[in-house]
C-alpha atoms as a PDB file:
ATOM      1  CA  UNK A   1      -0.727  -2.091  11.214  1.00  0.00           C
ATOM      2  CA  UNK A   2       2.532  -0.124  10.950  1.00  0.00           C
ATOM      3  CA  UNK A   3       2.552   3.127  12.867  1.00  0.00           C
ATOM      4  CA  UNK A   4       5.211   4.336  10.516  1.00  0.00           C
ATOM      5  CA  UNK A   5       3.483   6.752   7.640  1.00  0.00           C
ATOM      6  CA  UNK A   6       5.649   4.798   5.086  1.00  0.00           C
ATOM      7  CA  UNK A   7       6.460   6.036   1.132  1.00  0.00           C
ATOM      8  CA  UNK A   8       3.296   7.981  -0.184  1.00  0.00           C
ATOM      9  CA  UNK A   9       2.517   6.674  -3.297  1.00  0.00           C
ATOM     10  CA  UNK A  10      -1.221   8.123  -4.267  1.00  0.00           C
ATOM     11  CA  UNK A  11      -4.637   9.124  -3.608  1.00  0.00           C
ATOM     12  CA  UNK A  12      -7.747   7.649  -4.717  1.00  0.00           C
ATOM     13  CA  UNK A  13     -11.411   7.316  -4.578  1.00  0.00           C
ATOM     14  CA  UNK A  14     -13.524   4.493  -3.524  1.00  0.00           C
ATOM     15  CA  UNK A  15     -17.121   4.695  -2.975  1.00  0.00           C
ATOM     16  CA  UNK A  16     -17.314   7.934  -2.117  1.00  0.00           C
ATOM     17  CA  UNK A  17     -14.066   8.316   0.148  1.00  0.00           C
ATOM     18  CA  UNK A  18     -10.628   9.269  -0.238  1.00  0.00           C
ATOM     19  CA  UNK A  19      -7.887   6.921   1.004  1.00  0.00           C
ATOM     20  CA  UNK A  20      -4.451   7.469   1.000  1.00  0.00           C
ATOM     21  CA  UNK A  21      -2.017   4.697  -0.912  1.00  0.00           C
ATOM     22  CA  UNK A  22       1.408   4.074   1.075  1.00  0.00           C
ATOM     23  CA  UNK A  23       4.145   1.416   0.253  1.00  0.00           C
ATOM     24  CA  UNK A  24       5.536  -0.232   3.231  1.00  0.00           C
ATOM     25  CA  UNK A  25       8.777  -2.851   3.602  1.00  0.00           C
ATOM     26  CA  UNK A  26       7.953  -6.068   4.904  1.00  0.00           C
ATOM     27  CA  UNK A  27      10.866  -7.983   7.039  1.00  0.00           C
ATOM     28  CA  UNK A  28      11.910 -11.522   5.460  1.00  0.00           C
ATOM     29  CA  UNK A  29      14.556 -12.821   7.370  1.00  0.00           C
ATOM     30  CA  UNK A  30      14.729 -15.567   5.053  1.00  0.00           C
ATOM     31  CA  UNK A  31      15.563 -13.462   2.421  1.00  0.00           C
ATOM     32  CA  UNK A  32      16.942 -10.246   3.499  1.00  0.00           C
ATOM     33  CA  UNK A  33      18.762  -9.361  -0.019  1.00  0.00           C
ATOM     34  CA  UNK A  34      15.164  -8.747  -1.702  1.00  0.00           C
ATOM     35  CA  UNK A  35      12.922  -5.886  -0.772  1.00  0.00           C
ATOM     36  CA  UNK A  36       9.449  -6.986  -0.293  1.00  0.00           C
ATOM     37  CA  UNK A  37       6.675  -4.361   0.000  1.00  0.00           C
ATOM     38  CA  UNK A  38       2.892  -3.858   0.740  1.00  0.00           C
ATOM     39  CA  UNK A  39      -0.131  -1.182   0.020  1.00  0.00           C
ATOM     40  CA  UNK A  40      -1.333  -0.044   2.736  1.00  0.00           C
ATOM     41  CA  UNK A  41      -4.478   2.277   2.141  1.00  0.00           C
ATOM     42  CA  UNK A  42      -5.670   4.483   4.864  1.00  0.00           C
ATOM     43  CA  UNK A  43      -8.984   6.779   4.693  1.00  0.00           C
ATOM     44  CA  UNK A  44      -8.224  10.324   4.385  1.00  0.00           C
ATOM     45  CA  UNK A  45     -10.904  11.299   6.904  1.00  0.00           C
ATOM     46  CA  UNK A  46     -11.354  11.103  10.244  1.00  0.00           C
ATOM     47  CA  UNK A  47     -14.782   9.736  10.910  1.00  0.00           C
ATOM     48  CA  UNK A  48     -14.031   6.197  12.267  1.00  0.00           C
ATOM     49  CA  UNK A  49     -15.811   4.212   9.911  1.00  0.00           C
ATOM     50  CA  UNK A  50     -13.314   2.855   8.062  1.00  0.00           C
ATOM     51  CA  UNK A  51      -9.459   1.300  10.242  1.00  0.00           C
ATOM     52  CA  UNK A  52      -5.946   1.489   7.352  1.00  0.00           C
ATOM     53  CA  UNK A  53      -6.134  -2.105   5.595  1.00  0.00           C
ATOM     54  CA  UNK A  54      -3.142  -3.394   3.456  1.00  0.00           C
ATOM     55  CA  UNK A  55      -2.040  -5.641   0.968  1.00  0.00           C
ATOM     56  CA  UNK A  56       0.271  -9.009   1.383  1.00  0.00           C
ATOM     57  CA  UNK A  57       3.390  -8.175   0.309  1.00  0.00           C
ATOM     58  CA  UNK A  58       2.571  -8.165  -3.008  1.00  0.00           C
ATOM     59  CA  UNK A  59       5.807  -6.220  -4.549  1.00  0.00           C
ATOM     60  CA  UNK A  60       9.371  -7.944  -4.696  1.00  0.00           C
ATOM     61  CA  UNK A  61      12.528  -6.186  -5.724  1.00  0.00           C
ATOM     62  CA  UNK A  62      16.023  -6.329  -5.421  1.00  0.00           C
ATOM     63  CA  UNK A  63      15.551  -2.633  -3.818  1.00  0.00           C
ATOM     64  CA  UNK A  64      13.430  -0.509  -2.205  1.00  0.00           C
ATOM     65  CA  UNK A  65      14.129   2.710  -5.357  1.00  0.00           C
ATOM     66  CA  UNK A  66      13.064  -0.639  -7.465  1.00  0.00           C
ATOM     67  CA  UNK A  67       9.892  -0.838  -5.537  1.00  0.00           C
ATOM     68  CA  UNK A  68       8.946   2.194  -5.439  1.00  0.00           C
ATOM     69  CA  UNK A  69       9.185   1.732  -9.554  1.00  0.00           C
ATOM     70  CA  UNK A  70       7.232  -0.962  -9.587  1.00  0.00           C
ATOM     71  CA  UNK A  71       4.380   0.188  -7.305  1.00  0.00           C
ATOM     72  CA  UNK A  72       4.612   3.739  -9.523  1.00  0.00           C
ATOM     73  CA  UNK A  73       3.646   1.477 -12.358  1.00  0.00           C
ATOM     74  CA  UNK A  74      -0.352   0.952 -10.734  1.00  0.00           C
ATOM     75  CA  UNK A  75      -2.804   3.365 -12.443  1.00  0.00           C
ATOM     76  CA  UNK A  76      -5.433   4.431 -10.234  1.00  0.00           C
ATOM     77  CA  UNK A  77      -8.085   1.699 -11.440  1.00  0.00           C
ATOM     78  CA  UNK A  78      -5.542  -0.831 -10.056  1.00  0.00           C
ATOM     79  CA  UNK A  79      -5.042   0.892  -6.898  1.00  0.00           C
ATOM     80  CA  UNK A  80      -8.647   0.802  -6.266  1.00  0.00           C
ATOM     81  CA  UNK A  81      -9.261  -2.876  -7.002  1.00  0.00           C
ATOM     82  CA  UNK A  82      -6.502  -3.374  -4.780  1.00  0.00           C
ATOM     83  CA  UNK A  83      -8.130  -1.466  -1.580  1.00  0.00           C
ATOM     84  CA  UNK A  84     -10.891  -3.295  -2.605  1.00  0.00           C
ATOM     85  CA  UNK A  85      -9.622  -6.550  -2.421  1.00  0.00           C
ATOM     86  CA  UNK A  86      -8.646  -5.656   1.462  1.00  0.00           C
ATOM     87  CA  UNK A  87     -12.009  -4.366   2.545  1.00  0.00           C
ATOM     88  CA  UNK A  88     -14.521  -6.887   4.557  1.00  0.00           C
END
């Protein structure tokens, strides 16, 4: 996981908890003209049960402000299927 806090993009609930949506840039040497970006969802408390889990780079742009659109676009419902799709 990054250590970087990354773009805040939300907040939302899952099962009971709070976690806290971010939008991180993920390196592609291959093609560094495009900017390719992940969730990563962190729990908003402290109590240990839960580590941050994130998405595959799931968002591809031609710039980060075009990202940042683009991940915008997720409604809350999306965001939480999303964290859910990262959880064991």
């Amino acid at each position: 996981m990054s250590s970087a806090p990354g773009f805040h993009l939300a907040t939302v609930a899952h099962d009971g908890r709070l976690w806290v949506v971010y939008l991180e840039t993920v390196d592609d040497p291959k093609r560094p003209d495009l900017c390719r970006a992940r969730l990563r969802f962190d729990p908003a408390d402290a109590s240990g049960d839960f580590a941050p889990t994130q998405t595959a780079a799931i968002i591809i742009e031609d710039s980060f402000d075009e990202a940042v659109a683009r991940a915008r676009t997720f409604d809350e419902q999306q965001l939480a299927g999303l964290l859910r799709s990262t959880l064991p």
